[in-house]
Protein backbone atom coordinates (compact mmCIF):
# COMPACT_ATOMS: atom_id res chain seq x y z
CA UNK A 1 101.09 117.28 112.89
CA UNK A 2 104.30 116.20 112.08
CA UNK A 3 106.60 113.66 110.61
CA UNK A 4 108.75 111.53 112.95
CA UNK A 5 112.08 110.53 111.16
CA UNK A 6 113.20 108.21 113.40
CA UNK A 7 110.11 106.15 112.56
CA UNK A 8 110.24 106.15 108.63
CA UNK A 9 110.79 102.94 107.03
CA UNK A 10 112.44 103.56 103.64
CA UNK A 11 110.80 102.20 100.82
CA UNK A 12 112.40 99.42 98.97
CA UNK A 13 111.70 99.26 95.24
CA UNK A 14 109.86 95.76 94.18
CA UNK A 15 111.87 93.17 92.82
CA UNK A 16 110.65 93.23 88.49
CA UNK A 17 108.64 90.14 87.93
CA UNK A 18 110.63 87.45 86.93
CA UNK A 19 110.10 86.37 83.06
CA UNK A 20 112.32 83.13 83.71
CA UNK A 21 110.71 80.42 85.85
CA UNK A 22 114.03 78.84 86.22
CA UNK A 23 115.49 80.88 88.22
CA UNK A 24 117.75 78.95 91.01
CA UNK A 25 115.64 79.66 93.84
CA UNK A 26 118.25 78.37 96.50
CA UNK A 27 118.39 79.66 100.72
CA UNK A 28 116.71 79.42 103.55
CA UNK A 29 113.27 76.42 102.98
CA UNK A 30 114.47 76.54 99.59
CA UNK A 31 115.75 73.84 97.37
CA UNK A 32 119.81 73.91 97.37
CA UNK A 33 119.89 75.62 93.62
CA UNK A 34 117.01 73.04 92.17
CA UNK A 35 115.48 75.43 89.46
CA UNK A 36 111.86 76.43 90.62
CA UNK A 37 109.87 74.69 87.54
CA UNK A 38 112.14 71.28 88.24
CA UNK A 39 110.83 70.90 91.98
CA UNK A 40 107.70 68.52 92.66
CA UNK A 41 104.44 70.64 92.22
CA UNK A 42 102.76 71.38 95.88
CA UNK A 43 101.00 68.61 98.00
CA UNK A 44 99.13 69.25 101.22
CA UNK A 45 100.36 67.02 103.66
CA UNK A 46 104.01 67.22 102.49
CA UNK A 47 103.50 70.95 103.44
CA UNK A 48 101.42 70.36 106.62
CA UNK A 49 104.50 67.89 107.47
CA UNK A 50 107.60 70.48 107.32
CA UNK A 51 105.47 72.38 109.98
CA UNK A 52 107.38 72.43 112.67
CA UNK A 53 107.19 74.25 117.08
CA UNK A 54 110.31 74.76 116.57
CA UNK A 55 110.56 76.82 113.85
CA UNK A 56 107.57 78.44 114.61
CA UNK A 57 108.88 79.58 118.54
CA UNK A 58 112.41 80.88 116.66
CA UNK A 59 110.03 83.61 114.88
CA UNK A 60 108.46 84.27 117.93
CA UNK A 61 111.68 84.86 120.24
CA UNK A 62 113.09 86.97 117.24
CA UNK A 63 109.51 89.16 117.26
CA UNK A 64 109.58 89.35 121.23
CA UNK A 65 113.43 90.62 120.96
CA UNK A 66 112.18 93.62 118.34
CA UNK A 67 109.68 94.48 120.48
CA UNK A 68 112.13 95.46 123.42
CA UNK A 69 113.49 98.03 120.71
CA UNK A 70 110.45 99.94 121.83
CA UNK A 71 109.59 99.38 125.44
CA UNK A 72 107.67 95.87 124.66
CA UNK A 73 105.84 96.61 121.78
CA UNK A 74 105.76 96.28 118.08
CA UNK A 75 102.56 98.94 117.04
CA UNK A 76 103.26 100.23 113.48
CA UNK A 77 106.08 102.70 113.08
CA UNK A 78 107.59 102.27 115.80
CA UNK A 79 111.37 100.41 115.71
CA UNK A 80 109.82 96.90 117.05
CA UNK A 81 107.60 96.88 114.03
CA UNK A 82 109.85 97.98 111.35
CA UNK A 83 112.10 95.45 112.76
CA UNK A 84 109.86 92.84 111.89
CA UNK A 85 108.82 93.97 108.92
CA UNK A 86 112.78 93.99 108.11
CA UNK A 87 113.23 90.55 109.30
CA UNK A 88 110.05 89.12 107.62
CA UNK A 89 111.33 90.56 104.01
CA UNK A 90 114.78 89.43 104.84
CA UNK A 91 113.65 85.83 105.55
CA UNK A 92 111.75 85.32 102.18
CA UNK A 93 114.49 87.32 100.12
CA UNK A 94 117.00 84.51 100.99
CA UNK A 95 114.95 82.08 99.52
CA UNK A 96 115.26 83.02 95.81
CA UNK A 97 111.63 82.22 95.66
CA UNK A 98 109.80 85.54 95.72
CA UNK A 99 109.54 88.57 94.14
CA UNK A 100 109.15 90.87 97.56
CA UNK A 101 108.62 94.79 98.37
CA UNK A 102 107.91 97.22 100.92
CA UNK A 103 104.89 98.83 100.32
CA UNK A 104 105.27 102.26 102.24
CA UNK A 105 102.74 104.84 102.84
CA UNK A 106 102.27 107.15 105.93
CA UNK A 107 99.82 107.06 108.19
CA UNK A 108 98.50 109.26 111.85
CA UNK A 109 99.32 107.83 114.59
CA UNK A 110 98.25 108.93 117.67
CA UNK A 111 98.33 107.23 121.49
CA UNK A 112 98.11 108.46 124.57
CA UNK A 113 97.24 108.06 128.59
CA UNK A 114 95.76 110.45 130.70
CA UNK A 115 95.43 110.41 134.77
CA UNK A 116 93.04 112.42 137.26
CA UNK A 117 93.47 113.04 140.62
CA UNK A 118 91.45 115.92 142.96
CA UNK A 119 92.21 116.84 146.45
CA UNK A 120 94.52 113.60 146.93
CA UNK A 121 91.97 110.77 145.38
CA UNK A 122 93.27 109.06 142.08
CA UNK A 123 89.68 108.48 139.55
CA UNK A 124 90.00 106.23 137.02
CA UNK A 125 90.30 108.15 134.02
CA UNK A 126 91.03 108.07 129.94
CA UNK A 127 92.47 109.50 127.54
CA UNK A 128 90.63 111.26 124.61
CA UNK A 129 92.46 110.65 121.30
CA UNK A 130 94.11 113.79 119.83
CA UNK A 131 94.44 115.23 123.32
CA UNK A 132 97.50 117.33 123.91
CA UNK A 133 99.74 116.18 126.14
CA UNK A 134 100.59 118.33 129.15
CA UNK A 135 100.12 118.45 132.96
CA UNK A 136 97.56 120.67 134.91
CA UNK A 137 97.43 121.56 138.75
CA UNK A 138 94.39 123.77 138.83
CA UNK A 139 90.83 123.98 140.77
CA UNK A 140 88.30 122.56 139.47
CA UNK A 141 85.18 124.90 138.24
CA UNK A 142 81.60 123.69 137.55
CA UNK A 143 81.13 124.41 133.87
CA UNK A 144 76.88 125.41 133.16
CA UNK A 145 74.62 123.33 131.25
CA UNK A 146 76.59 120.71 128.86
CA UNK A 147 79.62 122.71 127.80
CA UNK A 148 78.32 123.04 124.23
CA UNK A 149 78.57 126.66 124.00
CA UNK A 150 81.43 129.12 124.95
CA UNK A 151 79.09 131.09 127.09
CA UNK A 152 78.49 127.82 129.62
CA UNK A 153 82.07 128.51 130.80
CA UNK A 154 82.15 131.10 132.95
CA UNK A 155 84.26 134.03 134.02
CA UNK A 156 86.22 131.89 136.86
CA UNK A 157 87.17 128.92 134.50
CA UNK A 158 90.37 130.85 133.45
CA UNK A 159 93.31 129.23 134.18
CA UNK A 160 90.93 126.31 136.29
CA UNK A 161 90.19 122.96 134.99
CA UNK A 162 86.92 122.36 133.41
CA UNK A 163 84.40 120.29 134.70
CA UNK A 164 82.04 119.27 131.87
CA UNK A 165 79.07 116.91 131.77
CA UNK A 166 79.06 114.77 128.29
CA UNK A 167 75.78 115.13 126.27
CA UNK A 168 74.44 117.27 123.04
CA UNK A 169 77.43 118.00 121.64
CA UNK A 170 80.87 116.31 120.72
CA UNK A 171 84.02 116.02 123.10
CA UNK A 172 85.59 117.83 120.91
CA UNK A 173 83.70 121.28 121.25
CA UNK A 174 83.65 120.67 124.64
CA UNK A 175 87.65 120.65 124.66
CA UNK A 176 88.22 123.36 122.31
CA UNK A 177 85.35 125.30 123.81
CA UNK A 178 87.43 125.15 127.13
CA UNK A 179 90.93 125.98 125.33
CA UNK A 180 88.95 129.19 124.16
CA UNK A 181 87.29 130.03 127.53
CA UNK A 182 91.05 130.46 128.99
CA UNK A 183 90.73 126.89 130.91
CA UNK A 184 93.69 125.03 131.62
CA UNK A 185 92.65 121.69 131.24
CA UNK A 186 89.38 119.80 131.25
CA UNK A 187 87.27 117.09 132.91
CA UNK A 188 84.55 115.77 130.66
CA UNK A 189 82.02 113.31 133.36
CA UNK A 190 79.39 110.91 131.89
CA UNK A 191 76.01 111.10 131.97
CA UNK A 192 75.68 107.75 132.92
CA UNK A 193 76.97 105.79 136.37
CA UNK A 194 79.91 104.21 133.97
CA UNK A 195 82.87 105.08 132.26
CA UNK A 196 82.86 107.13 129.28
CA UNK A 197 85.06 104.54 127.23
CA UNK A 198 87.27 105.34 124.18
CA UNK A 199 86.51 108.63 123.61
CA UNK A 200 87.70 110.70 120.85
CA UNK A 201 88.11 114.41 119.96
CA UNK A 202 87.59 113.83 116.29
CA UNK A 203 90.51 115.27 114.74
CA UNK A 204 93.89 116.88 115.27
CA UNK A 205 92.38 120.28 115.55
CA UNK A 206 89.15 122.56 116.23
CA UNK A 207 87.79 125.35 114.90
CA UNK A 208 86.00 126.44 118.33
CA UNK A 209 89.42 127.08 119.90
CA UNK A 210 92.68 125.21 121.15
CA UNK A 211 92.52 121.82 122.97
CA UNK A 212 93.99 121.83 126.46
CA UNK A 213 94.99 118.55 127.89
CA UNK A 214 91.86 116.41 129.40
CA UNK A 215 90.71 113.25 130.51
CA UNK A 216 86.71 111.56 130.87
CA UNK A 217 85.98 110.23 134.26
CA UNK A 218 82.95 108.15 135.31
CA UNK A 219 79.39 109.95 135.97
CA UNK A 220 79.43 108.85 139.49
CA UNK A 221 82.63 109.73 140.36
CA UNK A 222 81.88 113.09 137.96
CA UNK A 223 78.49 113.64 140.03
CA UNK A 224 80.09 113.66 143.36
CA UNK A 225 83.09 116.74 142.46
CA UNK A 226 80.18 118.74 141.42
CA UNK A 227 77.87 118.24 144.68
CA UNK A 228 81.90 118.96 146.33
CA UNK A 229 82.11 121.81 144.41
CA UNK A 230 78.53 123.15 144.60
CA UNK A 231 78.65 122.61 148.65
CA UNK A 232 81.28 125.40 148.59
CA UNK A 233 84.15 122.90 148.77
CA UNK A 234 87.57 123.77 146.74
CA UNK A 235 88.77 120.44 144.79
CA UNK A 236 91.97 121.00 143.08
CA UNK A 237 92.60 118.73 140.80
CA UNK A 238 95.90 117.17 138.46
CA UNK A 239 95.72 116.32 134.98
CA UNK A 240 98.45 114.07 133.44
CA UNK A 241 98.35 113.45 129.65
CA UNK A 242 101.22 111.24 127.99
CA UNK A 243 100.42 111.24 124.38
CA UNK A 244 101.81 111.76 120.79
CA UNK A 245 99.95 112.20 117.56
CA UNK A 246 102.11 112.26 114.18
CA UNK A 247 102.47 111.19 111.02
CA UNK A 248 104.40 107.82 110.34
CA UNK A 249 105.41 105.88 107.66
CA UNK A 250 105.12 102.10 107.47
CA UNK A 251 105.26 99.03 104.99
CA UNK A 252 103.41 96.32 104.31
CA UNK A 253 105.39 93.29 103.26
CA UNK A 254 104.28 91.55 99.70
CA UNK A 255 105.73 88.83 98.35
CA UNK A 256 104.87 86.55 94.94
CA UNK A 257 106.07 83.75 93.83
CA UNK A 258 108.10 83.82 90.94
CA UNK A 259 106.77 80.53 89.74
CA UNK A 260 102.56 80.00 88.82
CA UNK A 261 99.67 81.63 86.76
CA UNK A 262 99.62 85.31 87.84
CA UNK A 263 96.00 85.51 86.43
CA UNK A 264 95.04 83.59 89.29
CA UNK A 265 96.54 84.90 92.51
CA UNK A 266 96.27 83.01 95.96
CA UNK A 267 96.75 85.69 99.11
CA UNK A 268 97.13 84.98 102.31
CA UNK A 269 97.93 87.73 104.85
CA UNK A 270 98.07 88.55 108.44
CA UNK A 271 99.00 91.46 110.33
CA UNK A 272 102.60 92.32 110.99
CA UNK A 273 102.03 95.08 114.21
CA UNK A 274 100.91 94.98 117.89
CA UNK A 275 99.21 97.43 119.80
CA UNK A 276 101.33 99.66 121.83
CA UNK A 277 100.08 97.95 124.88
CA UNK A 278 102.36 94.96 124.30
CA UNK A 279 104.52 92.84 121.96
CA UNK A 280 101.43 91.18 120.02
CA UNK A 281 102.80 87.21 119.89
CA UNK A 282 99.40 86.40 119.34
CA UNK A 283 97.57 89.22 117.89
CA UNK A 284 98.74 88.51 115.25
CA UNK A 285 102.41 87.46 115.75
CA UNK A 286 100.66 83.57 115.62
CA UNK A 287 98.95 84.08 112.19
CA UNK A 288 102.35 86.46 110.50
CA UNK A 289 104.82 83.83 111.82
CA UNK A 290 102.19 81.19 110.88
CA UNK A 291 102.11 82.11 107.38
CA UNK A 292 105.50 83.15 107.01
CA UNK A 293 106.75 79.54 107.43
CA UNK A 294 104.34 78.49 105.14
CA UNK A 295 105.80 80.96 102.91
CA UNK A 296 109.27 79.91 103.41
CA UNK A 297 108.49 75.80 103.41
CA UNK A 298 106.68 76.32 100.19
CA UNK A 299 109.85 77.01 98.38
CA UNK A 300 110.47 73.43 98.04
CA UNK A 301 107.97 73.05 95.94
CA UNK A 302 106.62 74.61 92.64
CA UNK A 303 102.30 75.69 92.64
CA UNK A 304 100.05 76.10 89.12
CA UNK A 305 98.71 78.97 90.47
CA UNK A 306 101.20 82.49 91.94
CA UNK A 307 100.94 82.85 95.76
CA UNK A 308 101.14 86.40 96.72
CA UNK A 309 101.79 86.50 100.50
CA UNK A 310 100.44 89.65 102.21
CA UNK A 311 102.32 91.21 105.61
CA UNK A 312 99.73 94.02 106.79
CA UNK A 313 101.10 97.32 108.58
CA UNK A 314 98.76 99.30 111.06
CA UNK A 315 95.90 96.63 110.87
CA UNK A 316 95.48 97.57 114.39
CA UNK A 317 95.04 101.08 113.77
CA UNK A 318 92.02 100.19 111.26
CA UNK A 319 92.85 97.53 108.52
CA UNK A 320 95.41 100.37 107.13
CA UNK A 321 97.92 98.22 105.70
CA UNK A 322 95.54 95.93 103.41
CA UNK A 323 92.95 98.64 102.85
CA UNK A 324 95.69 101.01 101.33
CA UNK A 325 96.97 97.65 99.45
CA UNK A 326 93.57 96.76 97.97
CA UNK A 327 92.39 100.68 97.38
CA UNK A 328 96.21 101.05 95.56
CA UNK A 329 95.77 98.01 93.44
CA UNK A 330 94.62 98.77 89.71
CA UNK A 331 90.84 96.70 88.63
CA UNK A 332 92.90 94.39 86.50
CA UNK A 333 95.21 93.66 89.15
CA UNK A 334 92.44 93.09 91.25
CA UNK A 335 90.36 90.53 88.86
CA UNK A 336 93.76 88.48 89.03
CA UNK A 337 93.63 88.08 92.44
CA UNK A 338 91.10 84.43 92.80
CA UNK A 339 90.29 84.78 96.61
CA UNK A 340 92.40 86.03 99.91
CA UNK A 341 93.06 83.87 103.17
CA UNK A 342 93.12 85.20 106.36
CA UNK A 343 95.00 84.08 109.84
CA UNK A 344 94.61 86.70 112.55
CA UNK A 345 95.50 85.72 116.35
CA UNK A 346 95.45 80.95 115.52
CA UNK A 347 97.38 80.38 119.04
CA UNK A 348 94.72 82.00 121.72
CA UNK A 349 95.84 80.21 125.29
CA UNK A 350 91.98 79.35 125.74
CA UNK A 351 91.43 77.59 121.97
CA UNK A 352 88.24 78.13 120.21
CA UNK A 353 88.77 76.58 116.11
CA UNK A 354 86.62 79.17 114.52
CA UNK A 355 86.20 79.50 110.80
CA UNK A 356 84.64 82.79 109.34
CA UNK A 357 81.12 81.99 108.05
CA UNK A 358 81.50 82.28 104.22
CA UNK A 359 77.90 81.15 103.51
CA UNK A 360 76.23 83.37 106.30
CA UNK A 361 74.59 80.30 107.61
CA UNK A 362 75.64 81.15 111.61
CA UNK A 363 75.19 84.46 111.21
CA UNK A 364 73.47 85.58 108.06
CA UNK A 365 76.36 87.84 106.63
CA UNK A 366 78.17 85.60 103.79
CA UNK A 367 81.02 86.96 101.68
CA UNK A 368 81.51 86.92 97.89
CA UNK A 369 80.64 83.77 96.17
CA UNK A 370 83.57 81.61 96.73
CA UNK A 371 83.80 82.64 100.38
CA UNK A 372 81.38 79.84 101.05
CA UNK A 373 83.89 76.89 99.40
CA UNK A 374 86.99 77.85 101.63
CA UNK A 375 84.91 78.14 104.52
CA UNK A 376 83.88 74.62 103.65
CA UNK A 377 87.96 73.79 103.09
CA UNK A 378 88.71 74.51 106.39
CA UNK A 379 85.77 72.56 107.99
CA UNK A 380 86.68 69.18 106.35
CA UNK A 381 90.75 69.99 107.39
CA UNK A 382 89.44 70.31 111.02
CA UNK A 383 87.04 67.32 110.50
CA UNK A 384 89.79 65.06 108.87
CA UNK A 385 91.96 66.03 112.25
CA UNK A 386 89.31 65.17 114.45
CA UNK A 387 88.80 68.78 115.80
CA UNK A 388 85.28 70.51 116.24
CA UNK A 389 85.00 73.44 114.38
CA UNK A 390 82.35 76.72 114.98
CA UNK A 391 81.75 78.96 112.59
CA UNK A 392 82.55 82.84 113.47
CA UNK A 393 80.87 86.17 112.14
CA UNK A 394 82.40 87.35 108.70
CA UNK A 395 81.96 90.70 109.78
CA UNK A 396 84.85 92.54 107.83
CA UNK A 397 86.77 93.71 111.34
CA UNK A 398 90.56 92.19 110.51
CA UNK A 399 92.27 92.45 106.87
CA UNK A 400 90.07 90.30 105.00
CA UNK A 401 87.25 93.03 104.98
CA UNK A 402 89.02 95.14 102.24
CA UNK A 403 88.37 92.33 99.94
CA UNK A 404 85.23 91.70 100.53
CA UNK A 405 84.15 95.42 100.34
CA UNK A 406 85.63 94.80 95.98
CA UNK A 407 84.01 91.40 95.75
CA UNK A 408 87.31 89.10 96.45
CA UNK A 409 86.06 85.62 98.06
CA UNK A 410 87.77 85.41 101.63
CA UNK A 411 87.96 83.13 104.46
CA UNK A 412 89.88 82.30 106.96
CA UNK A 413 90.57 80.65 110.54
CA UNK A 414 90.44 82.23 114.25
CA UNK A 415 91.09 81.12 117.97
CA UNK A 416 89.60 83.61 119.66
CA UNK A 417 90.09 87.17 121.24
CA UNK A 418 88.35 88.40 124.39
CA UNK A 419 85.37 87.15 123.87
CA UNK A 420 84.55 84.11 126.49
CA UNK A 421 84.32 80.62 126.37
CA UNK A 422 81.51 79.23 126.30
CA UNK A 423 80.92 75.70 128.94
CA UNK A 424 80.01 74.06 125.54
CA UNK A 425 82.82 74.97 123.77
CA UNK A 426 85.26 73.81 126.75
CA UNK A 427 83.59 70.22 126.34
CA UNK A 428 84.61 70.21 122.75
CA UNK A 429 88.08 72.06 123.05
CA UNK A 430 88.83 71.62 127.19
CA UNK A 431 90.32 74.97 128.68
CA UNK A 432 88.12 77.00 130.75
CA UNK A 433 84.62 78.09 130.41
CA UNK A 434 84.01 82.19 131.15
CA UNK A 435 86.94 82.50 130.47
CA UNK A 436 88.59 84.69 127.33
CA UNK A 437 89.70 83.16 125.10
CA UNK A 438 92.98 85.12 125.49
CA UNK A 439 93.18 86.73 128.59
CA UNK A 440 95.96 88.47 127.48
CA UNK A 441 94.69 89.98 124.85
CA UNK A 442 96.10 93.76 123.49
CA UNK A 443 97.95 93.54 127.02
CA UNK A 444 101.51 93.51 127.78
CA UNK A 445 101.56 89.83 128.63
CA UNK A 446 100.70 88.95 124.99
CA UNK A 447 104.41 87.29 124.74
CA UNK A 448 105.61 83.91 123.86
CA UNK A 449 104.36 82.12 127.20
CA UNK A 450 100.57 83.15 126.01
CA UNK A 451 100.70 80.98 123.02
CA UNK A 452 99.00 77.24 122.79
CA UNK A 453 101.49 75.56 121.04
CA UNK A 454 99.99 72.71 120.05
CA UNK A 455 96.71 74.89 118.33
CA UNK A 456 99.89 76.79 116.89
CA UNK A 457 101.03 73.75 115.15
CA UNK A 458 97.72 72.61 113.88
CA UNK A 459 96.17 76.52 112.40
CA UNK A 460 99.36 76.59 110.60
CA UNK A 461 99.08 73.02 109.22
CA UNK A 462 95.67 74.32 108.00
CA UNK A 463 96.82 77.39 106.48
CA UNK A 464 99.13 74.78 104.61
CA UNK A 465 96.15 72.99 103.71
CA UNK A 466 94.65 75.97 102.04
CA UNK A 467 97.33 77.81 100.38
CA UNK A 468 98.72 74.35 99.00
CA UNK A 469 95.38 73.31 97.85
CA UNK A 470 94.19 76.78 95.82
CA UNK A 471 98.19 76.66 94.73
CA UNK A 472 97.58 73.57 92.61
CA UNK A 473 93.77 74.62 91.95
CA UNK A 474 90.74 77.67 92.36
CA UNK A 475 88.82 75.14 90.95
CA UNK A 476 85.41 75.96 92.18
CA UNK A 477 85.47 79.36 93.08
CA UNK A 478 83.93 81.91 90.79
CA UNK A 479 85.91 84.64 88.60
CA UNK A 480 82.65 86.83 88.43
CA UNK A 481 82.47 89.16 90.89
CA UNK A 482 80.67 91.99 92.10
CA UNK A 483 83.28 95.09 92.72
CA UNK A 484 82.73 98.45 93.83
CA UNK A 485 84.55 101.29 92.39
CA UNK A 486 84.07 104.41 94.37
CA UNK A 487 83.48 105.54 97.57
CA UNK A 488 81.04 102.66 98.09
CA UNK A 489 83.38 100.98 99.72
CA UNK A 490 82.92 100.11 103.45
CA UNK A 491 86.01 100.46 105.52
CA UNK A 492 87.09 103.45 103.24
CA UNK A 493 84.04 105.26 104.66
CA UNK A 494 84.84 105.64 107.89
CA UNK A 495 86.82 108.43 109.89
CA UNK A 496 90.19 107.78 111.59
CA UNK A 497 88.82 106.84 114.80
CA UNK A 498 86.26 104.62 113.45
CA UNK A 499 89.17 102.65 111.64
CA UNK A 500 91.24 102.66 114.63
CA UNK A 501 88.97 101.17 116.76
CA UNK A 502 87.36 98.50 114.62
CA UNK A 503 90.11 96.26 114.33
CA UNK A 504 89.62 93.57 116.41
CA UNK A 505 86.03 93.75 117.18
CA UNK A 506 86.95 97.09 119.22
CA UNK A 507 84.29 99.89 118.95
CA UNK A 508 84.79 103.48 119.79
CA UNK A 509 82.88 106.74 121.16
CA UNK A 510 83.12 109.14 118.53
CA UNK A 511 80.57 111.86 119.88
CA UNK A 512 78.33 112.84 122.37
C-alpha cells in the first residue's frame, strides 16, 4: 500500500463556533451585510421560490469541468473530486453564514480493469479487486480439482497462466495459491453458465503466496478452454490488468449555521463523489448541487433551529464519508443532532418520486421513530404539487444508513437508479416503462444532458420544504432514541469490499 500525494486534500481547520449571532453574514445568497438575527426567520415557499434551473445547471457545468481534471470523473481522491469539494466549501464560505470544515481522513482505494484474450478470441472478462496490475502472454494450463490447495497446480503451471474453476475456496487462495505455484497469471472460470460478477480477492495481500495479475471469465466460455486444452490443443492466452490500490485522503464538507439552537441540529447531506466510471451529475451531483443551493439561498433568512449541511466523500466506495462522520462524532454531539435528510441521485432522466419508507409500511423496515413524520413531510409536499409519490425501501444503502444504525430519525427523497420502470409508474410519471430509471447510471454518460430538469427543480423545492420546515420546528419528532455504542453497528461491520459495493444498491462476490 501506499500513499498517493498528489491525491491528498489538506485539511482545513473548522471555523470556532461563532458566540455572536450578529455576525454580518454578507456574499454570495446572502443578505448584503443584514446581521443574521435581523433577517426574516425561514418560510417554505419563500425558499422553494429562490429555486432556480439556472442556478442549479451553473453547479452542474462547474462539476462536469472538475471532472475533466481526471479523465471524466470525480470518484473520491482523485483531482475532479477534491475540486468539488474545494468549490462546494468555497461557495458557502462567501456567504458569512456558516461555520464550514474539511473533514479529512484517508481511505483504500482501489480500481481496476482486466482483459482476456486466448489464441486470438477476446472473452469478456473482470477484474478482481486488489489484483496486481501487469500483463501476461503465457499458455494456458488446466489447474486439478478447484485450485484450493497448492498441490492442484501442477509442475507445468510455472511461468503459464492458471486456469482455475471457482468453488470451495476464496478467489483469493486461488490467486495467491497460483503466485506460489510459479504461475504467471491466472484465469479463475465459474461454475455456473454466467459471469462471475464483482469478484474480490479480499484484501491487499495473502498469506498463501503473491498475487499475480488475473481476471474471472464466464463458465461457458471457461468450460470450452479446458475441453481445448484437454483435447491436446495449446491456447495461449493474454492477460491485461489496469489497476491501482492505495491509500487516499479525502474530506467531507460540513457546514453549520452560525445562527439557531445547536441542541437541535437539522442535517441534510448528499454525496460529493462519482464513480470512476464517469462524472456523477446525477449520482449524486443532482442531490449535492441540490442541497447546496438550498444551503446558499437559506442565508437570507435566519432558522430557530442550526442547520448543519453534510457533503459526503467516498459514499460510493461504502458510505465512507458519513460513516467516519457519524462513528467520529462524540454521544453528546450526536443526541444534538434531531434527525438527518437525505437527497441521493433527485434528477434520474426516467423520474420515479420515491420517498424512503420511514414507517416500514411498503416494505416492513421503518427507521427510528421520527423517520415515519418526514416520510409523511415529503408525501403531503408531493401531494400539495400534484405529483404521485411511491414509497422506496429504507434499507440503509446511501448516507442516511449511518444514522439509523445510532438511532437518528432519517428520511429522504429518490428518483431512481437502475432499477426499471414499472408500466404503472409511467402512467403516473410518463417516461418509459422497462426502462431504468437512469440508463446512465455509474456510466460515463452520467453528465449534464442526463438530468430531468424539471424533476431537478421540483426535489430541490422539496428539500427546501424540509430543511425550512424542521429549521423553524422538530416539533413532533422524538429526542429519545435508541443508540448503539459498539461494534453493533451495521455498516461498521462489514469488510472493505462489502462497503464498496453496497452503495447504491450494488452487491458484491466476496468468496467462493
Amino acid at each position: 500500500m501506499k500513499i498517493s500525494a498528489t491525491f491528498v486534500l489538506l485539511a482545513v481547520a473548522s471555523f470556532s463556533l461563532a458566540q455572536d449571532i450578529d455576525i454580518q453574514g454578507g456574499g454570495k445568497g446572502g443578505s448584503h451585510g443584514n446581521p443574521i438575527s435581523k433577517r426574516p426567520l425561514v418560510v417554505s415557499q419563500t425558499l422553494q421560490n429562490s429555486i432556480k434551473s439556472s442556478n442549479l445547471l451553473e453547479h452542474a457545468r462547474q462539476f462536469v469541468k472538475f471532472s475533466k481534471l481526471s479523465n471524466g470523473t470525480r470518484v473520491f481522491g482523485s483531482e475532479g473530486h477534491n475540486a468539488t469539494v474545494k468549490y462546494i466549501k468555497s461557495q458557502l464560505d462567501k456567504t458569512g453564514y456558516y461555520d464550514t470544515e474539511f473533514q479529512t481522513f484517508p481511505y483504500l482505494f482501489s480500481q481496476g480493469t482486466a482483459t482476456f484474450s486466448a489464441n486470438g478470441t477476446a472473452y469478456d472478462s473482470a477484474w478482481f479487486t486488489y489484483g496486481p496490475a501487469g500483463d501476461v502472454t503465457a499458455p494456458l494450463v488446466v489447474v486439478d480439482n478447484l485450485g484450493c490447495t497448492l498441490a492442484d497446480f501442477p509442475a507445468s503451471v510455472v511461468g503459464k497462466i492458471a486456469l482455475v474453476k471457482r468453488g470451495e475456496c476464496t478467489f483469493g487462495l486461488k490467486t495467491a495459491l497460483s503466485g506460489a505455484s510459479g504461475a504467471a497469471g491466472v484465469i479463475i472460470y465459474n461454475n455456473a453458465d454466467g459471469a462471475v460478477g464483482a469478484g474480490t480477492l479480499g484484501d491487499i495481500v495473502n498469506p498463501a503466496g503473491p498475487y499475480v495479475p488475473g481476471a474471472s471469465v464466464n463458465g461457458i466460455d471457461g468450460n470450452k478452454l479446458v475441453a481445448t486444452i484437454n483435447a491436446g490443443s495449446e491456447v495461449v492466452g493474454t492477460i491485461h490488468v489496469d489497476a491501482v490500490t492505495e491509500e487516499r485522503y479525502s474530506s467531507n464538507v460540513i457546514a453549520t449555521t452560525k445562527i439557531g439552537d445547536r441542541n437541535n441540529i437539522v442535517v441534510a447531506g448528499g454525496h460529493s463523489d462519482s464513480v470512476v466510471a464517469g462524472p456523477g451529475i446525477n449520482d449524486d451531483g443532482s442531490g449535492t448541487m441540490g442541497i447546496l443551493e438550498v444551503a446558499l439561498k437559506l442565508t437570507q433568512f435566519k432558522t430557530n433551529n442550526a442547520v448543519r449541511f453534510a457533503f459526503w466523500t467516498a459514499e460510493e466506495f461504502g458510505l465512507v464519508g458519513s460513516e467516519y462522520y457519524v462513528q467520529n462524532l462524540p454521544e453528546a454531539e450526536r443526541q444534538k443532532i434531531a434527525l438527518y435528510l437525505n437527497f441521493d441521485m433527485i434528477a434520474s432522466p426516467n423520474i420515479a418520486y420515491l420517498i424512503y419508507d420511514g414507517d416500514g409500511s411498503a416494505f416492513n423496515i421503518s427507521g427510528p421513530a421520527g423517520s415515519d413524520k418526514i416520510e409523511k413531510l415529503f408525501e403531503d409536499f408531493y401531494s400539495k404539487n400534484k405529483v404521485r409519490s411511491a414509497p422506496t425501501e429504507f434499507s440503509g444503502r446511501s448516507d442516511y444508513g449511518p444514522f439509523l444504525d445510532v438511532g437518528i430519525p432519517a428520511g429522504g427523497i429518490f428518483s431512481g437508479a437502475e432499477g426499471l420502470k414499472t408500466a404503472e409508474q409511467a402512467k403516473w410519471w410518463g417516461g418509459e416503462a422497462g426502462v431504468a430509471y437512469d440508463v446512465c447510471y455509474h456510466k460515463a454518460c452520467d453528465g449534464i444532458a442526463n438530468l430531468n430538469v424539471p424533476a431537478w427543480v421540483l426535489n430541490t423545492k422539496a428539500a427546501a420544504h424540509s430543511i425550512a420546515t424542521y429549521a423553524r420546528s422538530v416539533s413532533g419528532i422524538p429526542r429519545t432514541r435508541t443508540t448503539t455504542t459498539s461494534s453493533e453497528l451495521r455498516v461498521s461491520q462489514l469488510s472493505y469490499d462489502d462497503r464498496r459495493h453496497m452503495a447504491c444498491g450494488h452487491e458484491s462476490v466476496v468468496s467462493i
